[in-house]
Protein backbone atom coordinates (compact mmCIF):
# COMPACT_ATOMS: atom_id res chain seq x y z
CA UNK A 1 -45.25 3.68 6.62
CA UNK A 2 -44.36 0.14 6.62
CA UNK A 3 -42.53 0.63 3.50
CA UNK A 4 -40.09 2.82 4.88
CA UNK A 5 -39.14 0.44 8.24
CA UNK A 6 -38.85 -2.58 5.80
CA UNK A 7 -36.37 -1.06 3.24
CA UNK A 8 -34.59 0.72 6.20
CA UNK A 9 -32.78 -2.29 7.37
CA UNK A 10 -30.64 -2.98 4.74
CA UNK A 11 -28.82 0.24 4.81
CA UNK A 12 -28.64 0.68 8.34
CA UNK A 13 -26.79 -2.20 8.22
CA UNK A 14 -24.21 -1.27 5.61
CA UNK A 15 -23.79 1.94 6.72
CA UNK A 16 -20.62 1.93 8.65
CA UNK A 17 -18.96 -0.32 5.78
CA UNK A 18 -19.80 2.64 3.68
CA UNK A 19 -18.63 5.62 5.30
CA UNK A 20 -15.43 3.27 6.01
CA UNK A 21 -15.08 2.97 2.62
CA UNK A 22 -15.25 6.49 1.76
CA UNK A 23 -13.33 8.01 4.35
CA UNK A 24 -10.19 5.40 3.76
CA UNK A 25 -10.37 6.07 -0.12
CA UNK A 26 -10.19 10.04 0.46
CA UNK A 27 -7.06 9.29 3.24
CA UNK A 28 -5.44 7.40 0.71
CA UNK A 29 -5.78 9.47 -1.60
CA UNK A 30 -5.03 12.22 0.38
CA UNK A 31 -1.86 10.54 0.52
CA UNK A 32 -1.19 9.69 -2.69
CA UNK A 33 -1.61 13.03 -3.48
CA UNK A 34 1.10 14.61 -1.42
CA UNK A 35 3.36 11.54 -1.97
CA UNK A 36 3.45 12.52 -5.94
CA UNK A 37 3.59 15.87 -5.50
CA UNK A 38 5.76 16.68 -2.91
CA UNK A 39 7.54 13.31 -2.32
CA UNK A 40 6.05 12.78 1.49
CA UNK A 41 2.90 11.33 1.84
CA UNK A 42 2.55 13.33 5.47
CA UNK A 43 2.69 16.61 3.71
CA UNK A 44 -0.43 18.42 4.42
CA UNK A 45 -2.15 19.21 1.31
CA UNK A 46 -3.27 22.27 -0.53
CA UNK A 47 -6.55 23.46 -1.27
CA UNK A 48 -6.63 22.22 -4.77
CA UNK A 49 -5.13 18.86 -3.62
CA UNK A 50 -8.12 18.61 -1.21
CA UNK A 51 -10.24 19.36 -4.18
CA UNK A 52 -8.89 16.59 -6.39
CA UNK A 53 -9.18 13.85 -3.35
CA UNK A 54 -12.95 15.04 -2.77
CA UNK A 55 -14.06 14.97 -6.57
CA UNK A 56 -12.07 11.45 -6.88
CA UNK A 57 -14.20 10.76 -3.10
CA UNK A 58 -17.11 11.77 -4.40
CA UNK A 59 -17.28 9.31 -7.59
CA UNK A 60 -16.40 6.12 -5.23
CA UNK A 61 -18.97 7.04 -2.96
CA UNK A 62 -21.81 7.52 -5.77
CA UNK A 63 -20.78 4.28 -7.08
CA UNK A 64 -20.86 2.57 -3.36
CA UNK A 65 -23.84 4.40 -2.68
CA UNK A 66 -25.95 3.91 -5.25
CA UNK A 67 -26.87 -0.13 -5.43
CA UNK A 68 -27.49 0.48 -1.42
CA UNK A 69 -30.12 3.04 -2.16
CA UNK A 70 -31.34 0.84 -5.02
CA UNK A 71 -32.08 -2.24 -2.97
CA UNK A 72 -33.73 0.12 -0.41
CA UNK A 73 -36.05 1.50 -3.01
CA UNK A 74 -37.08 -1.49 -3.65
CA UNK A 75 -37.22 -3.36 -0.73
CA UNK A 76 -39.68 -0.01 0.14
CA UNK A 77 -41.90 -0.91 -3.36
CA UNK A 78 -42.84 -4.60 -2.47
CA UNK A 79 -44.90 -3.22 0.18
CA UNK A 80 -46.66 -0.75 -2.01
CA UNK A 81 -47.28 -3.36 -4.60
CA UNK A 82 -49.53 -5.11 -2.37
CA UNK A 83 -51.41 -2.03 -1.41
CA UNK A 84 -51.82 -1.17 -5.56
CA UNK A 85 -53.59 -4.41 -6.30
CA UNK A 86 -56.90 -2.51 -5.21
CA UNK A 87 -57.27 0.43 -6.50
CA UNK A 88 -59.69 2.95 -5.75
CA UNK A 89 -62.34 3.26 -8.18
CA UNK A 90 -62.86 6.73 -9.96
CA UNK A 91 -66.18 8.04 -10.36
């Protein structure tokens, strides 16, 4: 249980960077989007459109996403080291 308050920190912290991140990279490209293809970026954009800005979305926010939930692993493992230096002893 301790494990999971000491790696929780970390993210908790970075979380609002994060979704800030995100949701400003889909806007943008959001408007990107309709500024190629229709010459306005306040165009509303199409289904497919939407599609393309989500997939693109979706790959920043794995690679954003990914090194926060890799500290937090591990920050959660130091504490279970400690507890694996005395094993239980199988009969």
């Amino acid at each position: 249980v301790v494990g999971f308050f000491k790696g929780m920190s970390f993210p908790l912290a970075s979380i609002t960077v994060y979704n800030s991140a995100v949701f400003g990279f889909f806007s943008n490209i959001q408007r990107l989007i309709s500024k190629y293809r229709y010459g306005d970026g306040r165009q509303p954009c199409g289904m497919m459109d939407l599609t393309l800005a989500s997939m693109l979305t979706g790959l920043v926010s794995v690679g954003l996403g990914a090194p926060v939930d890799l500290v937090k692993i591990r920050l959660q493992m130091q504490t279970q080291m400690v507890l694996a230096v005395n094993p239980i002893p199988l009969n």
